[in-house]
C-alpha atoms as a PDB file:
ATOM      1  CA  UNK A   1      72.267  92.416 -10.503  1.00  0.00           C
ATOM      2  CA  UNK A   2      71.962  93.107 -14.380  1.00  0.00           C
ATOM      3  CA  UNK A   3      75.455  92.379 -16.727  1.00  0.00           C
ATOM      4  CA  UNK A   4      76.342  96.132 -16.762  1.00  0.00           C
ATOM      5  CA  UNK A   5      76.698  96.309 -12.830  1.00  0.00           C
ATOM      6  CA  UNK A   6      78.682  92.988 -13.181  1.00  0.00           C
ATOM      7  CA  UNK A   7      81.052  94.573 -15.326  1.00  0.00           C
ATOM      8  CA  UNK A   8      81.529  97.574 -13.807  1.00  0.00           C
ATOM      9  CA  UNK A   9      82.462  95.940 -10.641  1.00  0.00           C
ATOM     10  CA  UNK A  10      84.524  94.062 -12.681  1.00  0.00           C
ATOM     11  CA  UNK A  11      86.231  97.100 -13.806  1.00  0.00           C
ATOM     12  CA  UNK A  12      86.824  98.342 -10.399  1.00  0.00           C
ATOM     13  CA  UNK A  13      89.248  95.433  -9.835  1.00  0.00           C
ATOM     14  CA  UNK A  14      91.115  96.375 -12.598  1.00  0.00           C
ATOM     15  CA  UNK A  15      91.835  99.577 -11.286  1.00  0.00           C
ATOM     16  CA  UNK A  16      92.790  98.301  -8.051  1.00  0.00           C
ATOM     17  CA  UNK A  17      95.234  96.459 -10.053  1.00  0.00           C
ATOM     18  CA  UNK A  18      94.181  92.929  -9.354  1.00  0.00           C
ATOM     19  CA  UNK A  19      95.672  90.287 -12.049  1.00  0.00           C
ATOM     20  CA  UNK A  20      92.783  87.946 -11.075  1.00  0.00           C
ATOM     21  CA  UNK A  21      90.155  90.555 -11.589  1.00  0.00           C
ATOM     22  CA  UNK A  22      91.874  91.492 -14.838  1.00  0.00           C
ATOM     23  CA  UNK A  23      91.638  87.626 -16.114  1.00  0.00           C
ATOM     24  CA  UNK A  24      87.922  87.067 -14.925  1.00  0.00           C
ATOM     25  CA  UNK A  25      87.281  90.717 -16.437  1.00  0.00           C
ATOM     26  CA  UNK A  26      88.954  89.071 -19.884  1.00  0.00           C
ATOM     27  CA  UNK A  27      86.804  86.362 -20.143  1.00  0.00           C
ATOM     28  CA  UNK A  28      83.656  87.802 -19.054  1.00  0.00           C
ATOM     29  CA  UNK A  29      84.121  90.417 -21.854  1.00  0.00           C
ATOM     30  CA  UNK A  30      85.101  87.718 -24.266  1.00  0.00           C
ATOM     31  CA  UNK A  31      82.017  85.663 -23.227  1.00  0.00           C
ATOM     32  CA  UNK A  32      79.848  88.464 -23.979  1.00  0.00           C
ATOM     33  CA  UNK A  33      81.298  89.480 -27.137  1.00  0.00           C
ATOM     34  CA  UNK A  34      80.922  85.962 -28.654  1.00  0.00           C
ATOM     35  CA  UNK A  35      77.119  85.387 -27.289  1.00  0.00           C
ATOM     36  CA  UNK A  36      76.448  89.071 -28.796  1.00  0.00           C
ATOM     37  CA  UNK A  37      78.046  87.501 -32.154  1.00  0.00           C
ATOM     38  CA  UNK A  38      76.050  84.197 -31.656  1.00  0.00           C
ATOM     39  CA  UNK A  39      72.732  86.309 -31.228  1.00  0.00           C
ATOM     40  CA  UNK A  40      73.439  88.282 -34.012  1.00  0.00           C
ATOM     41  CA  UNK A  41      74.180  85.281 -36.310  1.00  0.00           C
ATOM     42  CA  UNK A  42      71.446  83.863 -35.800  1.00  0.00           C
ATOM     43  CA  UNK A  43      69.400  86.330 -36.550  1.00  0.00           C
ATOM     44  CA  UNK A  44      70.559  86.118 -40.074  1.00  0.00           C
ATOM     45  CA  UNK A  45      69.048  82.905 -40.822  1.00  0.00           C
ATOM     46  CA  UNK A  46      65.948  81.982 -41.946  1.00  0.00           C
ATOM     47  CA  UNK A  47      64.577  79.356 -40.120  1.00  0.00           C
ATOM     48  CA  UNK A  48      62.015  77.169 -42.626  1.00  0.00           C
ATOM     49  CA  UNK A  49      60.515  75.489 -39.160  1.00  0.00           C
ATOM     50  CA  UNK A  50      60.547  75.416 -35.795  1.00  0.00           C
ATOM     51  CA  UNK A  51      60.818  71.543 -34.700  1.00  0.00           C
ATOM     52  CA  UNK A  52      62.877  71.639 -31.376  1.00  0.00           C
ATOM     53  CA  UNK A  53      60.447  74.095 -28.803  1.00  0.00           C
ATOM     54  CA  UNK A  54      61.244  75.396 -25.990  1.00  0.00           C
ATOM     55  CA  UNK A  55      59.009  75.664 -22.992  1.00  0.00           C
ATOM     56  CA  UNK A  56      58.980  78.923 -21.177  1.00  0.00           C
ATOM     57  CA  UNK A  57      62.225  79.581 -18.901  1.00  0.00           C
ATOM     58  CA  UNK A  58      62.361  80.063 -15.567  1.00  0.00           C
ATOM     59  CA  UNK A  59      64.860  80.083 -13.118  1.00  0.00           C
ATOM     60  CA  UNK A  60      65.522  76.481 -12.525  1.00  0.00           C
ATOM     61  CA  UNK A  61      65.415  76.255 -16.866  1.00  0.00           C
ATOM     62  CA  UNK A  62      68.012  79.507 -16.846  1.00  0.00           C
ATOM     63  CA  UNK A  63      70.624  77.778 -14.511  1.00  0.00           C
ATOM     64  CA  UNK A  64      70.636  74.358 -16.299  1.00  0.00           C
ATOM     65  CA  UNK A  65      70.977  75.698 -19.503  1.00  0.00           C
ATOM     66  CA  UNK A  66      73.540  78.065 -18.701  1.00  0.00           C
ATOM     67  CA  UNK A  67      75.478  74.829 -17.405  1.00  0.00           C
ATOM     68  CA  UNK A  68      75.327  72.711 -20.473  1.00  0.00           C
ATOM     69  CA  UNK A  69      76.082  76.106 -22.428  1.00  0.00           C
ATOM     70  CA  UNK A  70      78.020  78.611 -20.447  1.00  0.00           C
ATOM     71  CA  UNK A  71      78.463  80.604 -23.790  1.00  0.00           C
ATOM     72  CA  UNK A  72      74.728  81.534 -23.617  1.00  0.00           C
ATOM     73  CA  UNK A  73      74.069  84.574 -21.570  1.00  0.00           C
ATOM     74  CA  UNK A  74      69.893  83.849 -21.189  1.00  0.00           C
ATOM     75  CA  UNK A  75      67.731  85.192 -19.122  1.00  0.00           C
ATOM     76  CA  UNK A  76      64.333  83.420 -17.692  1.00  0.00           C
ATOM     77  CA  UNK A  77      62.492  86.098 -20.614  1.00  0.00           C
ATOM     78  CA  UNK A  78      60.538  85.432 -23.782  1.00  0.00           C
ATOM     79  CA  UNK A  79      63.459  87.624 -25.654  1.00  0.00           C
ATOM     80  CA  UNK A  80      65.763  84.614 -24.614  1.00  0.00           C
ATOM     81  CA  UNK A  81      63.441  81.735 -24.809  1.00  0.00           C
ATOM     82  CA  UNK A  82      62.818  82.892 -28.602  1.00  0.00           C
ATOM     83  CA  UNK A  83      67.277  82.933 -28.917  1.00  0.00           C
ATOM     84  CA  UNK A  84      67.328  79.399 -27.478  1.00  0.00           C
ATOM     85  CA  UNK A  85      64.477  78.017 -29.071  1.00  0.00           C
ATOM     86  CA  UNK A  86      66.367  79.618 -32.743  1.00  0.00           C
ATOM     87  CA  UNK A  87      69.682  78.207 -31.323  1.00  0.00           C
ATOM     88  CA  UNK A  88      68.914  74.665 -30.597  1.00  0.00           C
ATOM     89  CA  UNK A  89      67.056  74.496 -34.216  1.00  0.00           C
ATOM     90  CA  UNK A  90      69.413  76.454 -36.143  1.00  0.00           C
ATOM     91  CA  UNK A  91      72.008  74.053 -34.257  1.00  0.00           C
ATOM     92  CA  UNK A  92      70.521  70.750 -35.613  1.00  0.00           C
ATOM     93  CA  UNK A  93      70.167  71.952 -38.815  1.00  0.00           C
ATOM     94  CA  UNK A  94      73.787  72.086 -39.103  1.00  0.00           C
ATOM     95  CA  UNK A  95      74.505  68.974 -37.907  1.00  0.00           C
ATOM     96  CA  UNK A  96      71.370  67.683 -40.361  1.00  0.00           C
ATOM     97  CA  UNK A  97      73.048  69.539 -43.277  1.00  0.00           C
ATOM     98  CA  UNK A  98      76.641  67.861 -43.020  1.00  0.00           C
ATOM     99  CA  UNK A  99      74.953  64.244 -41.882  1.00  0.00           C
ATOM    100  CA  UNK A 100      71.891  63.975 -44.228  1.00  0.00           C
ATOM    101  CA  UNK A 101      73.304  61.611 -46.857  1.00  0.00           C
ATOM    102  CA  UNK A 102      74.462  59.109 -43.705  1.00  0.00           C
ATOM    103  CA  UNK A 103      71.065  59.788 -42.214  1.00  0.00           C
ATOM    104  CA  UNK A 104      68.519  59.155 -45.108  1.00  0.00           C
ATOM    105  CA  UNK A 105      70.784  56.345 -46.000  1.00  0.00           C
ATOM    106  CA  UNK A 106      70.136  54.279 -42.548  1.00  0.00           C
ATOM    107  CA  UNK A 107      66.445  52.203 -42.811  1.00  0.00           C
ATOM    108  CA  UNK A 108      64.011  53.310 -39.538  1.00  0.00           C
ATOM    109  CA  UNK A 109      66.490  52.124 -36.785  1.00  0.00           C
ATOM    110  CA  UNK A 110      65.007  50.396 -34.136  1.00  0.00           C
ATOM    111  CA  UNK A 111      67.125  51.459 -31.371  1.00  0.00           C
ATOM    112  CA  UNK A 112      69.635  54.668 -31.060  1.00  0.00           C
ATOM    113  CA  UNK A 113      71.734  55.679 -28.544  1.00  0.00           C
ATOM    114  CA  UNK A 114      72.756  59.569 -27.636  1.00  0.00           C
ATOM    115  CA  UNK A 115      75.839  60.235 -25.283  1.00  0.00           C
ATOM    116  CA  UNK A 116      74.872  64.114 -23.273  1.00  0.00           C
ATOM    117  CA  UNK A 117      71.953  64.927 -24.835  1.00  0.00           C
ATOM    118  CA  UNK A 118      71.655  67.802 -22.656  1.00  0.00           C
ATOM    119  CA  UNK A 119      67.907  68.947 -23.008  1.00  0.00           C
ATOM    120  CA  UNK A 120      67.267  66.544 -25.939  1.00  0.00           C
ATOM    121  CA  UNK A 121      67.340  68.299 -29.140  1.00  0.00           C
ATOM    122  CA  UNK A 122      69.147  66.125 -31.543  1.00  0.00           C
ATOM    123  CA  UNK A 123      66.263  63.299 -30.081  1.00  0.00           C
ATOM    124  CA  UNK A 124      63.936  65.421 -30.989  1.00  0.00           C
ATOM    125  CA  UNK A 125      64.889  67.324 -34.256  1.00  0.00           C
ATOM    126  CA  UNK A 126      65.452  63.236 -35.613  1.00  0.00           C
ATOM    127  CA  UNK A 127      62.245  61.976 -34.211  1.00  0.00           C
ATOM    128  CA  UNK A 128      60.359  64.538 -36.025  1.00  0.00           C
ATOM    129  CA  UNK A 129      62.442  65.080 -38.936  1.00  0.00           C
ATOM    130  CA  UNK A 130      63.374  61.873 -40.460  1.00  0.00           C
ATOM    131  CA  UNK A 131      59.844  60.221 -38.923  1.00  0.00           C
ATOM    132  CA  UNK A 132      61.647  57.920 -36.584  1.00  0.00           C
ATOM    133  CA  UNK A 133      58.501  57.440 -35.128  1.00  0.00           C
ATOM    134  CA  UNK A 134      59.325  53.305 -34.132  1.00  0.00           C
ATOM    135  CA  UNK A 135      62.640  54.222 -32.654  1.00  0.00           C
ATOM    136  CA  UNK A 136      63.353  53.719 -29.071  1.00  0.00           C
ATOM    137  CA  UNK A 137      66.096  56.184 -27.944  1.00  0.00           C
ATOM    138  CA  UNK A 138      68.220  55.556 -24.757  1.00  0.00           C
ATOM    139  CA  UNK A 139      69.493  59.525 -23.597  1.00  0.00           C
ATOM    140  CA  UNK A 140      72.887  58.577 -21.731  1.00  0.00           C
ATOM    141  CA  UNK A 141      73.313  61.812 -19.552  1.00  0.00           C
ATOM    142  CA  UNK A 142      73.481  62.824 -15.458  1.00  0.00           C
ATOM    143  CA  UNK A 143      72.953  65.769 -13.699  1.00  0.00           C
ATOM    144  CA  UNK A 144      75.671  67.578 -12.483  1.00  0.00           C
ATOM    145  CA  UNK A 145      75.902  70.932 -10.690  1.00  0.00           C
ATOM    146  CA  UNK A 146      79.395  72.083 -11.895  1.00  0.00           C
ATOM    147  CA  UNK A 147      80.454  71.605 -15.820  1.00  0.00           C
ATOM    148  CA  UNK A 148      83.878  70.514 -16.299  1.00  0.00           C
ATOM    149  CA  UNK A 149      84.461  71.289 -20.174  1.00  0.00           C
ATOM    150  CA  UNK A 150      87.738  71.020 -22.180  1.00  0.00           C
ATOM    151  CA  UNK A 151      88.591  70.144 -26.095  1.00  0.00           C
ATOM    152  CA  UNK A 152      89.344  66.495 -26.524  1.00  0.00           C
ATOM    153  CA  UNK A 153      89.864  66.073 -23.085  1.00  0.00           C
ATOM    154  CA  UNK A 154      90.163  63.005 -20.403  1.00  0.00           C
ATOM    155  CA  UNK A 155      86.922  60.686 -19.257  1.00  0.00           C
ATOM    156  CA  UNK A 156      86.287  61.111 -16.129  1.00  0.00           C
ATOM    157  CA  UNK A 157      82.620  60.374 -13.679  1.00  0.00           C
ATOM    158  CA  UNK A 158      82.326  64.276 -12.781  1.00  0.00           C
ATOM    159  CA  UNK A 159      82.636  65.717 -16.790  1.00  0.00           C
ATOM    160  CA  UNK A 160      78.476  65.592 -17.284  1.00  0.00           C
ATOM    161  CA  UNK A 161      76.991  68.639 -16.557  1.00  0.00           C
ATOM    162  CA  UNK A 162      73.475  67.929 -17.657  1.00  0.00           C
ATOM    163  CA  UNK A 163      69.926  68.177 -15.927  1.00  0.00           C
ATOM    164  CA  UNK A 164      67.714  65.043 -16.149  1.00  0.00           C
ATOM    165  CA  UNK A 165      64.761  66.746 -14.631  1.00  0.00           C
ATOM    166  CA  UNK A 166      65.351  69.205 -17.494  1.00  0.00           C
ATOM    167  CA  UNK A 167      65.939  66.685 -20.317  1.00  0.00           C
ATOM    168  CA  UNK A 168      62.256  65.383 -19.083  1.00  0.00           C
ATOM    169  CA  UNK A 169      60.880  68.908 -19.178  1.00  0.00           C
ATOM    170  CA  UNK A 170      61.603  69.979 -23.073  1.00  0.00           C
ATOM    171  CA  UNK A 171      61.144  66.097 -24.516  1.00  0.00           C
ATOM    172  CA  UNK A 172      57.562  66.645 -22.333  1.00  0.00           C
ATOM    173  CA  UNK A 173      56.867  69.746 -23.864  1.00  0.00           C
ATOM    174  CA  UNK A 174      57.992  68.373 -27.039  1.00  0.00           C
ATOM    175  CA  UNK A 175      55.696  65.255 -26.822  1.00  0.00           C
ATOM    176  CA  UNK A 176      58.583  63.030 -27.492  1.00  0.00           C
ATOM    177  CA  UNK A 177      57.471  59.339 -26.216  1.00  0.00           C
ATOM    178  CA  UNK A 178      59.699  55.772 -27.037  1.00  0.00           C
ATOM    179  CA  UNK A 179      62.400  57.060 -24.924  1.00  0.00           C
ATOM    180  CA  UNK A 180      64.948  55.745 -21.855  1.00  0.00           C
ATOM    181  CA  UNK A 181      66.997  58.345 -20.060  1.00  0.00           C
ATOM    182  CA  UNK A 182      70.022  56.261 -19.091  1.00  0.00           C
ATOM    183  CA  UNK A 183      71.269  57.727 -16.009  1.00  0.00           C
ATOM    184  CA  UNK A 184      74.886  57.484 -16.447  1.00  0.00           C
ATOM    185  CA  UNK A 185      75.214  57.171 -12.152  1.00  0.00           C
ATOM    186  CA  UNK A 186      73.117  53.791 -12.262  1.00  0.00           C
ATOM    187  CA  UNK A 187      75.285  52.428 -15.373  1.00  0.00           C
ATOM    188  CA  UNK A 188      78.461  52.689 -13.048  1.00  0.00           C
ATOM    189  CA  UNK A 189      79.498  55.010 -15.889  1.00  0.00           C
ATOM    190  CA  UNK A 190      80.156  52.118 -18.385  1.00  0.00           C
ATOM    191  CA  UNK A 191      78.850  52.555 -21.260  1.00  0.00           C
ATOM    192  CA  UNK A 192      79.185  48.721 -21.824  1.00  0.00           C
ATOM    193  CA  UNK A 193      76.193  48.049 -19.219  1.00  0.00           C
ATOM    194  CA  UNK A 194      73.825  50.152 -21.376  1.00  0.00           C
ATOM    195  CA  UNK A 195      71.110  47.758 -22.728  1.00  0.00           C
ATOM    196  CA  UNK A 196      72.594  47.594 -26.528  1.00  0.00           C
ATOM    197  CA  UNK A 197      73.032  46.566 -29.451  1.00  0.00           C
ATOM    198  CA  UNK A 198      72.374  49.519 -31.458  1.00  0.00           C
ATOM    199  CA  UNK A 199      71.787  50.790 -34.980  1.00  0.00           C
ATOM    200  CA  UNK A 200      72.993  54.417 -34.330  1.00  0.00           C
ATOM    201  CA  UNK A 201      74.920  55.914 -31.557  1.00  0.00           C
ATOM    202  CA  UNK A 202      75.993  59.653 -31.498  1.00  0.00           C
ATOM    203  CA  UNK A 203      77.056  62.581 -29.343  1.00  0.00           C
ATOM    204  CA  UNK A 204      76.955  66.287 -30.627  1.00  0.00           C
ATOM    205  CA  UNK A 205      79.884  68.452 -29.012  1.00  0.00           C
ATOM    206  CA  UNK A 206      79.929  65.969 -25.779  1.00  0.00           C
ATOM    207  CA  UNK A 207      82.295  62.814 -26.502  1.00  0.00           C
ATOM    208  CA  UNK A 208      84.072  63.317 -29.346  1.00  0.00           C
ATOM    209  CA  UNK A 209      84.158  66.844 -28.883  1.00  0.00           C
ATOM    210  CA  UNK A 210      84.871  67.925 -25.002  1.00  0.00           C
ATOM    211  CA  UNK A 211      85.762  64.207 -24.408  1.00  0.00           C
ATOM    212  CA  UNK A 212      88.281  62.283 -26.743  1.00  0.00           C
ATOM    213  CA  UNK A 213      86.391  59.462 -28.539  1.00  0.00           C
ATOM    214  CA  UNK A 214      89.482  57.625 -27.778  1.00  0.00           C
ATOM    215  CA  UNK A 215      88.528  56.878 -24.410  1.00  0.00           C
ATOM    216  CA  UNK A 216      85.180  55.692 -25.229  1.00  0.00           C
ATOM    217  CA  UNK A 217      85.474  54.062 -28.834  1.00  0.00           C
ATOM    218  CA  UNK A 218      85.959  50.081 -27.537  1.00  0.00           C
ATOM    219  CA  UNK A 219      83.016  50.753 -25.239  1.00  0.00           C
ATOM    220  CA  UNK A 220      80.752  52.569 -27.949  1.00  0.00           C
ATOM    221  CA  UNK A 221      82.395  49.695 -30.534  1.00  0.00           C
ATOM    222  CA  UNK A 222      80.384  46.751 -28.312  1.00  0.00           C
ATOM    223  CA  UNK A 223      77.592  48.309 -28.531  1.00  0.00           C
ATOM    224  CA  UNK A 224      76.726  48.971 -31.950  1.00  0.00           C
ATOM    225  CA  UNK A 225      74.980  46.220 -33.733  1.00  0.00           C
ATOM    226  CA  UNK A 226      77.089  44.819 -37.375  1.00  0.00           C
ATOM    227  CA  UNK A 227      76.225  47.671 -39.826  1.00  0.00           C
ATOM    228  CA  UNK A 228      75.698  50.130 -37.293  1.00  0.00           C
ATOM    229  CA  UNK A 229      76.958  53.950 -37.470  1.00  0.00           C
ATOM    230  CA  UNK A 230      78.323  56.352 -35.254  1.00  0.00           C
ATOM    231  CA  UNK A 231      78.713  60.782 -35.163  1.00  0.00           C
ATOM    232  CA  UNK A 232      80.724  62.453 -33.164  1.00  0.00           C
ATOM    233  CA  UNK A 233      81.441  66.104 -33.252  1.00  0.00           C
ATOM    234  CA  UNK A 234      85.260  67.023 -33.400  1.00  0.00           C
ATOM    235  CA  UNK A 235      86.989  70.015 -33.146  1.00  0.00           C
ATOM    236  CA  UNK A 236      89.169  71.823 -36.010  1.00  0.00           C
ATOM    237  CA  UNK A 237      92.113  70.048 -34.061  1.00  0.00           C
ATOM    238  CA  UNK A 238      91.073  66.445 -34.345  1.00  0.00           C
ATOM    239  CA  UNK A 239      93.684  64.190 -36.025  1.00  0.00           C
ATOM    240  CA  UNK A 240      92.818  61.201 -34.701  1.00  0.00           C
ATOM    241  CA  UNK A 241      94.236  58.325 -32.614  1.00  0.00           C
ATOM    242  CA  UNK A 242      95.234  54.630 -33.267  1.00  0.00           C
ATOM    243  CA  UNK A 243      92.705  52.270 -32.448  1.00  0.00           C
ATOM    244  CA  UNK A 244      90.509  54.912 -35.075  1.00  0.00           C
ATOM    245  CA  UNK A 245      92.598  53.460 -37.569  1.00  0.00           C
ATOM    246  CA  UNK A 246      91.832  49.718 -37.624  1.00  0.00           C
ATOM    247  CA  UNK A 247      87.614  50.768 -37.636  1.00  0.00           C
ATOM    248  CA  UNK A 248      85.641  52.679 -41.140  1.00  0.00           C
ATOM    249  CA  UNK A 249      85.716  56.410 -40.831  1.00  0.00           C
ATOM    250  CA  UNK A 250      85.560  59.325 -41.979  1.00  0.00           C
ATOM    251  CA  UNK A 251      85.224  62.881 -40.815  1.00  0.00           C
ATOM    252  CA  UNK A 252      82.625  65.166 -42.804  1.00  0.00           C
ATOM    253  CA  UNK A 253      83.553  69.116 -42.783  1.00  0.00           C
ATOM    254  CA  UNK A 254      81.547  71.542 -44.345  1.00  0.00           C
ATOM    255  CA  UNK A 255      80.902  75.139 -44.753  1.00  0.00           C
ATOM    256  CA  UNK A 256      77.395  76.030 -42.000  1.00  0.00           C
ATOM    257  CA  UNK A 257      76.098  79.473 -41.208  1.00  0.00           C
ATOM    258  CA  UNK A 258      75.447  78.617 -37.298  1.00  0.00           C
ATOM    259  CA  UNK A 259      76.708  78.404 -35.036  1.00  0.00           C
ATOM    260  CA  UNK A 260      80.251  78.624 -36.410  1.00  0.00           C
ATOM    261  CA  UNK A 261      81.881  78.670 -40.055  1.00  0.00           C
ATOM    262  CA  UNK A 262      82.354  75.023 -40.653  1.00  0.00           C
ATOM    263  CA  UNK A 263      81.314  71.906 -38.680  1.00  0.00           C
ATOM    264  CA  UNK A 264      83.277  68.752 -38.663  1.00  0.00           C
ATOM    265  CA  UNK A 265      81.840  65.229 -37.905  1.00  0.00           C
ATOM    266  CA  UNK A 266      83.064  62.024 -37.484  1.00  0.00           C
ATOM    267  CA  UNK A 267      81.686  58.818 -38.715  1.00  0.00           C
ATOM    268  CA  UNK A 268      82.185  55.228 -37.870  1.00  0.00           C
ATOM    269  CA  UNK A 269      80.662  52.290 -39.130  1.00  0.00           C
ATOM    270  CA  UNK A 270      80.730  49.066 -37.719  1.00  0.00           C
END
């Protein structure tokens, strides 16, 4: 069933005067609007060079994607392939843009750490960008067949909603090699029985972002070697939390064109 016949069924409800119909109806409108806005964005970019590819979707692709990003209304098509593929590359260079000073100031690090990489982008835009080509990278994620997203939100086991057979699909097709996915069930979900110390650990809109950092910062903390650095994502609402205030930080905002106005990230050194 295409997203018109959706709708209109949708609509139907709202006759009937259904106040749950009327709320799904709201949000599937506002979904769309903002993916039409995202899509159109994007398009307004110049992209210098494509470094994060995408392999060609199909269903299984579709469905796991749509779960780390239910904002992204793809289809298993070339048209949306060529979005994504724009999407993830246009993401990282916003991250790159506000983080480059940090990142051309570490030395080749010999091992990094990513917490939900989802299907392995930042790995791969750093690999290839900054010619980490020595660095082993340990990809803390799980599969998951429900995403449980909120802003700054609690830690609990069932908040992943990645796809590891995924995550090995695109770093495959990417050619991405000195690499550990750290399945997050076979850690016990403690971070502090991943095989550290480490010279970099980050997570792009996962903890930090969906998850407050303040559940996770003693764990991530034990883990990073003496010198060591650490970017998180935050929201516009982020204002911090105690134990933040006895460790270096700062948080980093600047003006991006993609995928929204400004991006803010926190850094912690060690």
């Amino acid at each position: 069933m295409g997203y018109g016949a959706k709708l209109a069924r949708k609509l139907k409800g709202v006759v009937q005067g259904s106040a749950l119909a009327k709320t799904s109806l709201y949000r599937m409108l506002m979904v769309h609007r903002n993916y039409l806005i995202l899509r159109a964005r994007s398009r307004k970019i110049a992209l210098k060079e494509v470094v994060v590819r995408i392999p060609p979707l199909d269903e299984d692709l579709v469905k796991a994607i749509r779960l780390i990003g239910p904002h992204l209304l793809i289809k298993a098509d070339e048209k949306s392939r060529s979005f994504f593929e724009r999407d993830q590359n246009l993401t990282s260079c916003a991250e790159y843009q506000v983080l480059k000073r940090h990142l051309q100031a570490i030395p080749h690090p010999q091992k990094v750490l990513e917490l939900g990489p989802g299907i392995g982008r930042s790995a791969i835009f750093f690999r290839k960008t900054l010619g980490w080509t020595e660095t082993m990278f340990d990809l803390y994620e799980a599969t998951s067949l429900q995403a449980k997203y909120s802003v700054l939100g609690p830690r609990e086991k069932d908040t992943f909603c990645g796809n590891i057979p995924l995550l090995e699909r695109v770093l495959a097709y990417n050619g991405l090699t000195r690499y550990q996915i750290c399945d997050a069930k076979a850690y016990d979900y403690r971070l502090s029985n991943l095989p550290g110390p480490y010279n970099l650990i980050y997570s792009f809109y996962a903890v930090g972002f969906h998850w407050s950092l303040e559940h996770f910062i003693d764990e991530i903390l034990v883990l990073m070697r003496e010198g060591a650095v650490g970017f998180f994502t935050v929201p516009d609402t982020f204002r911090g939390f105690p134990r933040l205030e006895s460790v270096r930080h700062e948080v980093l905002t600047e003006t991006v064109h993609y995928p929204t106005k400004t991006l803010s990230i926190l850094v912690i050194q060690k």
